[in-house]
PDB file of N, CA and C in Angstrom:
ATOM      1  N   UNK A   1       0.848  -1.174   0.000  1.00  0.00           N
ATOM      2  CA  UNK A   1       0.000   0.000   0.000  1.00  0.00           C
ATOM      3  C   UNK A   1       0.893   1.238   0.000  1.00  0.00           C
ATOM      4  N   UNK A   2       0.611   2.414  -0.682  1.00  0.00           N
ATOM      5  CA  UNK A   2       1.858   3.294  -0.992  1.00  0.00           C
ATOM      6  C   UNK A   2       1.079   4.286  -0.209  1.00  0.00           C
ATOM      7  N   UNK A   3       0.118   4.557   0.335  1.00  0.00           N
ATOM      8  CA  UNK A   3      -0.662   5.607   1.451  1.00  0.00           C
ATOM      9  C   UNK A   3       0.179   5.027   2.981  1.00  0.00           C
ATOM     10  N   UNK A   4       0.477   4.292   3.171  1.00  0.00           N
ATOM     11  CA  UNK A   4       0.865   3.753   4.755  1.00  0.00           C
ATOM     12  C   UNK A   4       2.105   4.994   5.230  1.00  0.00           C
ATOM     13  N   UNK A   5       1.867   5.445   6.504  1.00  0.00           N
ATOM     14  CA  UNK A   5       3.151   6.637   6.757  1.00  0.00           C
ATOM     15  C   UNK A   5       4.280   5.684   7.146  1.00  0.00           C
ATOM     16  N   UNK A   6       5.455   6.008   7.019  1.00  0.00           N
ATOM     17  CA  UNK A   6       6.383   5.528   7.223  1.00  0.00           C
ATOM     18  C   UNK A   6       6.915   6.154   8.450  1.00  0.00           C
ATOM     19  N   UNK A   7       8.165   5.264   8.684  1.00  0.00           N
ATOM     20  CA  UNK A   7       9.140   5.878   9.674  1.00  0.00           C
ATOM     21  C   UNK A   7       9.551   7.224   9.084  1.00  0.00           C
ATOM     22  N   UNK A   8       9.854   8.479  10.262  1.00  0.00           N
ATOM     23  CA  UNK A   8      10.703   9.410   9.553  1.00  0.00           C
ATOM     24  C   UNK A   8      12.040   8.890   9.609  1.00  0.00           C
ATOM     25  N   UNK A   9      12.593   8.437  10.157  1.00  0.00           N
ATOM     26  CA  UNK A   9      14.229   8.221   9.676  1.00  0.00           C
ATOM     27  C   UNK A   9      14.499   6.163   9.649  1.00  0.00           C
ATOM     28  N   UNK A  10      15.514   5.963   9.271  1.00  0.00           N
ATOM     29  CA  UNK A  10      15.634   4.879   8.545  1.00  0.00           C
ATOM     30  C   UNK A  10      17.208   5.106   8.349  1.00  0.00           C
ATOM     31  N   UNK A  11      18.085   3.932   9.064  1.00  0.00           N
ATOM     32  CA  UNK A  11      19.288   4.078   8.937  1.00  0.00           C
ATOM     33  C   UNK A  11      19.956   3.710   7.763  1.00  0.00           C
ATOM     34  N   UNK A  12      19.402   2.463   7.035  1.00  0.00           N
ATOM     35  CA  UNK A  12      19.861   2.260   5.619  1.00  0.00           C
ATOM     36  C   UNK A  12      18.530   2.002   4.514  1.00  0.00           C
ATOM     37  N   UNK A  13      18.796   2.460   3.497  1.00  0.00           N
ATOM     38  CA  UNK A  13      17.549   2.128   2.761  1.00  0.00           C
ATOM     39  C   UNK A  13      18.308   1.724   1.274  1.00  0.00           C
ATOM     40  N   UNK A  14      18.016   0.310   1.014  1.00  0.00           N
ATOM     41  CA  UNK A  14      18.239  -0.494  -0.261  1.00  0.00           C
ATOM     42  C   UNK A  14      17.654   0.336  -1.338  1.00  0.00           C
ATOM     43  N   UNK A  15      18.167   0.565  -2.489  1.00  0.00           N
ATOM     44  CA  UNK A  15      17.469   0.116  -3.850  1.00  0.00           C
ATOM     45  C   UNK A  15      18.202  -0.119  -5.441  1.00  0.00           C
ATOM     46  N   UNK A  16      16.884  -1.160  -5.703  1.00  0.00           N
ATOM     47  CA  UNK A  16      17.621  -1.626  -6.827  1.00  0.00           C
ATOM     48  C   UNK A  16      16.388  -2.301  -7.747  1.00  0.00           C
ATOM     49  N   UNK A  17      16.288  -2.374  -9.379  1.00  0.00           N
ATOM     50  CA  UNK A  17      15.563  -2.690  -9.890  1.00  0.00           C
ATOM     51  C   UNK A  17      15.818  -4.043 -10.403  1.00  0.00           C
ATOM     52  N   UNK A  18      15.178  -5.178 -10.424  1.00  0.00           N
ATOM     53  CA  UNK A  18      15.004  -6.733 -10.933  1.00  0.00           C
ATOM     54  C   UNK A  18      14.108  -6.291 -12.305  1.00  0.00           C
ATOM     55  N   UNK A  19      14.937  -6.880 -12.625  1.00  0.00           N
ATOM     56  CA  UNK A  19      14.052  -7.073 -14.455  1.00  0.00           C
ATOM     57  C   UNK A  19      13.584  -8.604 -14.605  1.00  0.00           C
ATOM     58  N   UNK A  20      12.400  -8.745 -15.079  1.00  0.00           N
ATOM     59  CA  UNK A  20      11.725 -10.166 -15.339  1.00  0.00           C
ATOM     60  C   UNK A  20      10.808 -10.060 -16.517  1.00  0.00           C
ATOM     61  N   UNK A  21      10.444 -10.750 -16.901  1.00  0.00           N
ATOM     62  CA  UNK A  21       9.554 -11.160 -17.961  1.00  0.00           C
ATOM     63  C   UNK A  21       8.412 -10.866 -17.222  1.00  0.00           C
ATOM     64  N   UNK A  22       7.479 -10.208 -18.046  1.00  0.00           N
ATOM     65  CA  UNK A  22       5.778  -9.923 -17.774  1.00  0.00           C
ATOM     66  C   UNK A  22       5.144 -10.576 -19.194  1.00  0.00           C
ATOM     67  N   UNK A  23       4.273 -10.734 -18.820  1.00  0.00           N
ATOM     68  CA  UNK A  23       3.159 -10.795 -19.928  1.00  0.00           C
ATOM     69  C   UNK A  23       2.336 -10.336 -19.953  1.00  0.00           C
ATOM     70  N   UNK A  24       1.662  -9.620 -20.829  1.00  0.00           N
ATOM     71  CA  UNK A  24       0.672  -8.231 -20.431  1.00  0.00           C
ATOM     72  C   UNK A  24       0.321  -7.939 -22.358  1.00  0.00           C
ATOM     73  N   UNK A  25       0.039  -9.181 -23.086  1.00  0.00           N
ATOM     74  CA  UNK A  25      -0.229  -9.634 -24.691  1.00  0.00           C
ATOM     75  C   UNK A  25       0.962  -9.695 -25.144  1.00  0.00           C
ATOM     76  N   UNK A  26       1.953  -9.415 -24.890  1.00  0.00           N
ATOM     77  CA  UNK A  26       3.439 -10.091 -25.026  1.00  0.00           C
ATOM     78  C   UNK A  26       4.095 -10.156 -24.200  1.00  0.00           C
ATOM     79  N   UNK A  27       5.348 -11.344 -24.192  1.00  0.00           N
ATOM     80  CA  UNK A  27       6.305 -11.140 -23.086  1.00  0.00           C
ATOM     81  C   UNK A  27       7.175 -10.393 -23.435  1.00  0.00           C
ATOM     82  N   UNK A  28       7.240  -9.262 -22.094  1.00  0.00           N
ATOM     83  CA  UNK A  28       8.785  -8.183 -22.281  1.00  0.00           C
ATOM     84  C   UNK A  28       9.140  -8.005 -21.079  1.00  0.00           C
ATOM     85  N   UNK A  29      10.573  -7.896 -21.043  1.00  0.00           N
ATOM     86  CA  UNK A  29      11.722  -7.540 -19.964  1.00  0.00           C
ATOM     87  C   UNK A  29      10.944  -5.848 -19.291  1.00  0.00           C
ATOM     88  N   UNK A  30      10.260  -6.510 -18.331  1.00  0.00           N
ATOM     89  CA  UNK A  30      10.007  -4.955 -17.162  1.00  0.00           C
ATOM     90  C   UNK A  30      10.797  -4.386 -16.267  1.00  0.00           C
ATOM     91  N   UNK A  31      11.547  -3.865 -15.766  1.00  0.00           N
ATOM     92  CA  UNK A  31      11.912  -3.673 -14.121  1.00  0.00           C
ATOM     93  C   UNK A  31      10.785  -3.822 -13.198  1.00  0.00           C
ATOM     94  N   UNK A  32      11.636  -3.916 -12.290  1.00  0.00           N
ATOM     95  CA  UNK A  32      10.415  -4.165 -10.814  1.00  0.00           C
ATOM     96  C   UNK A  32      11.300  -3.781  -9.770  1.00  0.00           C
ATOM     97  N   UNK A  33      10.865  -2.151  -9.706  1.00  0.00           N
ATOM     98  CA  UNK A  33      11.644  -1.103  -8.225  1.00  0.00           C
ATOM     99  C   UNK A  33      11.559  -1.597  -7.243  1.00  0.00           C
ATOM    100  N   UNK A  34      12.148  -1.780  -6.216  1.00  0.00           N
ATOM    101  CA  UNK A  34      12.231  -2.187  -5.189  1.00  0.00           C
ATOM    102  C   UNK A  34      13.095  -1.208  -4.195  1.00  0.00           C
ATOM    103  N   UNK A  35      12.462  -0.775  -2.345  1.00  0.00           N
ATOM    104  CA  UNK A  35      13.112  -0.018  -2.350  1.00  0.00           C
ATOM    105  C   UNK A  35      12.471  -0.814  -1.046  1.00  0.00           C
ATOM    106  N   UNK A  36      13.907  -1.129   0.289  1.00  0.00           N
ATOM    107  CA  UNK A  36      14.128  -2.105   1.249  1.00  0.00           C
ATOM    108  C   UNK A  36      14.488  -1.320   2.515  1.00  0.00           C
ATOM    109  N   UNK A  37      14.143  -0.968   3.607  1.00  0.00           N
ATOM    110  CA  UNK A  37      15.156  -0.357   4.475  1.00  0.00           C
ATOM    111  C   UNK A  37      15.250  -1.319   5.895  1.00  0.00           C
ATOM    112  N   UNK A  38      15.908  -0.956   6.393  1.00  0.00           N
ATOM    113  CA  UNK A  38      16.289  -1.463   7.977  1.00  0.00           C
ATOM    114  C   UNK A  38      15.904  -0.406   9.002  1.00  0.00           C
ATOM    115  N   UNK A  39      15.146  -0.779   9.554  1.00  0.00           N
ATOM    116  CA  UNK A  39      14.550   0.032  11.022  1.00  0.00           C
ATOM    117  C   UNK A  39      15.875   0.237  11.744  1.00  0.00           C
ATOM    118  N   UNK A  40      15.345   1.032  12.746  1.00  0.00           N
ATOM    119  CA  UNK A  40      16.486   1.702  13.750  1.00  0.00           C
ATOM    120  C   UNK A  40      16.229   0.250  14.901  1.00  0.00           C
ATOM    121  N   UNK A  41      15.458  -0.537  14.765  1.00  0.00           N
ATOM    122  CA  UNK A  41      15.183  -1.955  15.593  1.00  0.00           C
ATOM    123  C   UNK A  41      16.130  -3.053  15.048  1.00  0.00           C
ATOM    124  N   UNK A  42      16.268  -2.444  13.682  1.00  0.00           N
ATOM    125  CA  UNK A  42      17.084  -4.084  13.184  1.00  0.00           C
ATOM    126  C   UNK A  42      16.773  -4.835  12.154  1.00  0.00           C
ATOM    127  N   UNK A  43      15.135  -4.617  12.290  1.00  0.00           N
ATOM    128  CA  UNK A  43      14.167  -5.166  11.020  1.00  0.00           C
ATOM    129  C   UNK A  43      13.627  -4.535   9.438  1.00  0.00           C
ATOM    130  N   UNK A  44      13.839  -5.320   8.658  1.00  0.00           N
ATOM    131  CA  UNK A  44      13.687  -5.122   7.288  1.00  0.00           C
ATOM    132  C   UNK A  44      12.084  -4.310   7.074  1.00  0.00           C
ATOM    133  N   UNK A  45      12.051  -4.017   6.017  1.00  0.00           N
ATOM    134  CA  UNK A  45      10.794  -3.353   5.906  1.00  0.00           C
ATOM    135  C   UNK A  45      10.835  -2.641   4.748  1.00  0.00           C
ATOM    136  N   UNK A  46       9.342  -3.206   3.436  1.00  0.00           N
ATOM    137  CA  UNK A  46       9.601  -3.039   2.151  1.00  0.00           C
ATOM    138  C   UNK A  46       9.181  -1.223   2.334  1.00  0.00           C
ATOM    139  N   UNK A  47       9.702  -0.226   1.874  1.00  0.00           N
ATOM    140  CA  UNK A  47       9.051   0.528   1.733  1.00  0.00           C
ATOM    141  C   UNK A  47       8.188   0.830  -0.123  1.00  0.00           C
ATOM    142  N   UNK A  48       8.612   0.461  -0.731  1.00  0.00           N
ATOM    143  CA  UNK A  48       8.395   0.257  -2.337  1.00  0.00           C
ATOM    144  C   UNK A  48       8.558  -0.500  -3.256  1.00  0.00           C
ATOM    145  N   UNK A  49       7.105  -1.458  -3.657  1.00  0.00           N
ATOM    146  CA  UNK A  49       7.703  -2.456  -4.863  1.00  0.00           C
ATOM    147  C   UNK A  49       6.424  -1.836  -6.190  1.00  0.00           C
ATOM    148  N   UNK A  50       7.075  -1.529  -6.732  1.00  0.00           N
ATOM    149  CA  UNK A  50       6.437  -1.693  -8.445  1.00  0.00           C
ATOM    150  C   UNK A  50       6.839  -1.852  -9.634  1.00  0.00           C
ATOM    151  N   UNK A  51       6.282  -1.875 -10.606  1.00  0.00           N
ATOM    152  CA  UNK A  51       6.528  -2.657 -11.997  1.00  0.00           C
ATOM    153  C   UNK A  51       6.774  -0.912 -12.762  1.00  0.00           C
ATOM    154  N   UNK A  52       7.896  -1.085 -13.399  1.00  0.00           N
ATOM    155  CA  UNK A  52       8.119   0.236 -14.544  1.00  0.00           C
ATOM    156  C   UNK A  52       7.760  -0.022 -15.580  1.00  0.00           C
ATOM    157  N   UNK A  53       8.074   0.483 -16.637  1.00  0.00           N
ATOM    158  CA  UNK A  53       8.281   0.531 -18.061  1.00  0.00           C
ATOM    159  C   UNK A  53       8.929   0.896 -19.054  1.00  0.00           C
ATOM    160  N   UNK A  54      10.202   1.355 -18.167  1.00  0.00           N
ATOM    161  CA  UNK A  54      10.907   1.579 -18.857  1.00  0.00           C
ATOM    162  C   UNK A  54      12.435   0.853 -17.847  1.00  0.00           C
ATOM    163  N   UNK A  55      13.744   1.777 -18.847  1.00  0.00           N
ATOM    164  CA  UNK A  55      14.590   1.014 -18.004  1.00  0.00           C
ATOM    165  C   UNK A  55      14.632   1.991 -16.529  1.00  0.00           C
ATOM    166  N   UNK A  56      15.948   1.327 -16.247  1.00  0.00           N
ATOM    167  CA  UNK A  56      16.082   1.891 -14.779  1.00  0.00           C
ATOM    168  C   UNK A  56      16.485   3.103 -14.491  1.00  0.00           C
ATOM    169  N   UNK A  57      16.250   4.375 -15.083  1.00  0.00           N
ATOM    170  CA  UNK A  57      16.460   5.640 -14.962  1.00  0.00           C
ATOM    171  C   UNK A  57      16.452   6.195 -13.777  1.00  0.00           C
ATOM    172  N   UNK A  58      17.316   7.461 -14.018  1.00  0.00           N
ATOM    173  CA  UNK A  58      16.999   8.733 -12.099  1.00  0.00           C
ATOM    174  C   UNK A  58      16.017   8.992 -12.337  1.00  0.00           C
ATOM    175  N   UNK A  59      15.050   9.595 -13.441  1.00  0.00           N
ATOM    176  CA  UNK A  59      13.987  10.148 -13.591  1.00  0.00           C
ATOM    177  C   UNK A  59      12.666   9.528 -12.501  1.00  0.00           C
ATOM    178  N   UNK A  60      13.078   7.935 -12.963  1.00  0.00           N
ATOM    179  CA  UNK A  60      12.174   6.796 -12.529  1.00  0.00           C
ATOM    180  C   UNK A  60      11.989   7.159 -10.885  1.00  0.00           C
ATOM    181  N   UNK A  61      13.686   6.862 -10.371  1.00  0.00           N
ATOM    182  CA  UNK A  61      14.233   6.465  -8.759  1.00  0.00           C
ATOM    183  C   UNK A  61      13.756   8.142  -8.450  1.00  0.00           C
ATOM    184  N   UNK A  62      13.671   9.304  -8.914  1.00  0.00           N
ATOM    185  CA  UNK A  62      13.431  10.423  -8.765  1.00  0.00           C
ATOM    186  C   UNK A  62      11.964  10.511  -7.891  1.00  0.00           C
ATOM    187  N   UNK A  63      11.172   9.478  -8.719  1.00  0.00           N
ATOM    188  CA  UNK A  63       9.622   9.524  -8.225  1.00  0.00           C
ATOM    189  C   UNK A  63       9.432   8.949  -7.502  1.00  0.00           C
ATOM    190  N   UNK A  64      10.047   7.566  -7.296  1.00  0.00           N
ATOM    191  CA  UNK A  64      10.211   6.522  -6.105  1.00  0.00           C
ATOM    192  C   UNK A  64      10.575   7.079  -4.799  1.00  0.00           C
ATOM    193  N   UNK A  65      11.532   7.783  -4.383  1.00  0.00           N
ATOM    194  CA  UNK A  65      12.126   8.463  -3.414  1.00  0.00           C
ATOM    195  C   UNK A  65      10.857   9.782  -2.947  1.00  0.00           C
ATOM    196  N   UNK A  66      10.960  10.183  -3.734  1.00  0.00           N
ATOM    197  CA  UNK A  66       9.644  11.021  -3.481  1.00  0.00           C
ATOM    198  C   UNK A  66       8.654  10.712  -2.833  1.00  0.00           C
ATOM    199  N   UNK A  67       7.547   9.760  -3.461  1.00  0.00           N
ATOM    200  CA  UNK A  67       6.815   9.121  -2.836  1.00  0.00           C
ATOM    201  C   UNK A  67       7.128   8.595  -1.670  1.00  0.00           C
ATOM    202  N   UNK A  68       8.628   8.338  -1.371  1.00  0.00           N
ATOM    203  CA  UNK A  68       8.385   7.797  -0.242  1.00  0.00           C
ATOM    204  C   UNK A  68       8.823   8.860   0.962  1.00  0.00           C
ATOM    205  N   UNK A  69       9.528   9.763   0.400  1.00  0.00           N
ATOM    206  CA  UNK A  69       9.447  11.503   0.959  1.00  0.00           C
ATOM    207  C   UNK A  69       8.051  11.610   1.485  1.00  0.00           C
ATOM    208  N   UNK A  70       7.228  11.792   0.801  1.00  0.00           N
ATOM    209  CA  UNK A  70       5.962  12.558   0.808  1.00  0.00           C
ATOM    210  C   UNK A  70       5.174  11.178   1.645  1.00  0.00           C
ATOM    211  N   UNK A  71       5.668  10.091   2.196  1.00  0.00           N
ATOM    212  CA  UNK A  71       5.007   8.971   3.449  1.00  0.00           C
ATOM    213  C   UNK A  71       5.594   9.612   4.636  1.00  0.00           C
ATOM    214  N   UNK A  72       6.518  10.398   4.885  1.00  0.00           N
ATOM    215  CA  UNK A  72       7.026  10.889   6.496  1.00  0.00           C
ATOM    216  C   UNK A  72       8.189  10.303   6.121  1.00  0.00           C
ATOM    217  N   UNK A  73       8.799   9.834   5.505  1.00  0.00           N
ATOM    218  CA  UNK A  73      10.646   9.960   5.888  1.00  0.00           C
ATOM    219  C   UNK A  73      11.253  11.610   5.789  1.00  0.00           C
ATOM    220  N   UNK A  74      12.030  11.514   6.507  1.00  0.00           N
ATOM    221  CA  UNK A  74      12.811  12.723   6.931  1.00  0.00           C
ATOM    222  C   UNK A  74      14.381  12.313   6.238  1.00  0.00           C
ATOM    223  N   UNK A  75      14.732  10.989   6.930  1.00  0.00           N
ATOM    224  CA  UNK A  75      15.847  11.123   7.050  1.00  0.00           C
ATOM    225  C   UNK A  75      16.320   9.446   6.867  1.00  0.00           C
ATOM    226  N   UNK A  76      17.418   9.520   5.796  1.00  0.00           N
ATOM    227  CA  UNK A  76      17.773   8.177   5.283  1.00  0.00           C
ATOM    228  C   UNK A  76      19.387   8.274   5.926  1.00  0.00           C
ATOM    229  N   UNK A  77      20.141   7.717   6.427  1.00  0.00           N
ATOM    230  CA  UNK A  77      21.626   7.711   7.182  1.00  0.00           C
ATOM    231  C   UNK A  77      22.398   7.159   6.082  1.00  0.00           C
ATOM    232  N   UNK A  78      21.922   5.913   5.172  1.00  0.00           N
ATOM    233  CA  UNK A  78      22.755   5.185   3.946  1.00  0.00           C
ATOM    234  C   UNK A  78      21.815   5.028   3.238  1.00  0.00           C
ATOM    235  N   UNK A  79      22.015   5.033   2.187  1.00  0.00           N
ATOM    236  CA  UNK A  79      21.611   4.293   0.538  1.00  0.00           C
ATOM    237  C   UNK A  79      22.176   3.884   0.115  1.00  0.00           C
ATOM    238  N   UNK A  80      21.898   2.675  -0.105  1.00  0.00           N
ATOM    239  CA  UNK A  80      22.544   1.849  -1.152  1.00  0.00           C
ATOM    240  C   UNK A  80      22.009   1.609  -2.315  1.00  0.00           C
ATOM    241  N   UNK A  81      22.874   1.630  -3.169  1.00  0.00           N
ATOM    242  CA  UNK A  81      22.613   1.067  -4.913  1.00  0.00           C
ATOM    243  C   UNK A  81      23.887   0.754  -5.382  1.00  0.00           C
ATOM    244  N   UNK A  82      23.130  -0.041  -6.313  1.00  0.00           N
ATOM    245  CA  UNK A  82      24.309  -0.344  -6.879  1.00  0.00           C
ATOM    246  C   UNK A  82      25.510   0.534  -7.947  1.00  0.00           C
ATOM    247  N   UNK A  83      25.046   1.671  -8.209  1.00  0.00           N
ATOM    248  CA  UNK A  83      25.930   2.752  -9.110  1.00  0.00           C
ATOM    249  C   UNK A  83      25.856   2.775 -10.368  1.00  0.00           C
ATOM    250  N   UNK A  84      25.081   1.941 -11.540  1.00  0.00           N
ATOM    251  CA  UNK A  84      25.825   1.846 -12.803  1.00  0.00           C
ATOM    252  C   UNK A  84      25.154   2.848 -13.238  1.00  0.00           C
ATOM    253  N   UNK A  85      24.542   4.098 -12.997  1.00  0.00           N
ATOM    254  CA  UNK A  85      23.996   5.291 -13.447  1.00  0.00           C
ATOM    255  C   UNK A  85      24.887   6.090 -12.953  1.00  0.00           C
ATOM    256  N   UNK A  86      25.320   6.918 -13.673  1.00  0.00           N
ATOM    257  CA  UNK A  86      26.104   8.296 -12.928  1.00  0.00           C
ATOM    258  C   UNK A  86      25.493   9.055 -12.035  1.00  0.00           C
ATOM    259  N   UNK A  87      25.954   9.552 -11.176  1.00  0.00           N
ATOM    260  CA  UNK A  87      25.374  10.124  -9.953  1.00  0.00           C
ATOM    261  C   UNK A  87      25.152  11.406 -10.410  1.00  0.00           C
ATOM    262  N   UNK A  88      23.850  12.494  -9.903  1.00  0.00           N
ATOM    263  CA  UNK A  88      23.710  13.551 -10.213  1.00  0.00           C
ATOM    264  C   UNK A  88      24.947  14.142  -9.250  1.00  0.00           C
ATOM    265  N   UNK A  89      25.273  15.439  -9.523  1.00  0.00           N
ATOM    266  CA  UNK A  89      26.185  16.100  -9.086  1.00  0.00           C
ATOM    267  C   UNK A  89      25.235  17.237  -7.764  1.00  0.00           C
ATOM    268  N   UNK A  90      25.664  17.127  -6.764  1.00  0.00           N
ATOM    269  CA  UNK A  90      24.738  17.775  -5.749  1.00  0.00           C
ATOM    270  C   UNK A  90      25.711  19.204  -5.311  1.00  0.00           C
TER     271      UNK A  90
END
């Protein structure tokens, strides 16, 4: 459910996109966002899974993060990804 409030802070938060086969009148290679964090308790906790349509763009992770901005996170301590996109320059 993407309405649920979240934690405001979150010491590490995963993400990374899985590509799989859908079928939806043909089969094609989708991503499927995924975005994982670890409580300040210890425990895992999905904050974001959905299906894209395109590849794995910032544009994409741009809206993902957001959304999960706009649930009550404040504050992420690590992110992880894996890198093969160039990093925006901050």
């Amino acid at each position: 459910m993407r309405t649920r409030p979240l934690d405001p802070v979150y010491p590490v938060v995963f993400i990374d996109a899985i590509h799989v086969k859908i079928r939806d009148g043909h089969v094609a290679n989708r991503p499927i966002y995924v975005a994982i964090a670890v409580t300040a308790d210890g425990y895992r906790e999905i904050l974001g899974l959905r299906a894209g349509d395109g590849g794995e763009g910032s544009k994409y992770w741009t809206t993902v993060l957001t959304e999960i901005k706009n649930r009550g996170v404040r504050d992420v301590l690590m992110l992880v990804c894996d890198g093969r996109r160039r990093p925006a320059v901050i």
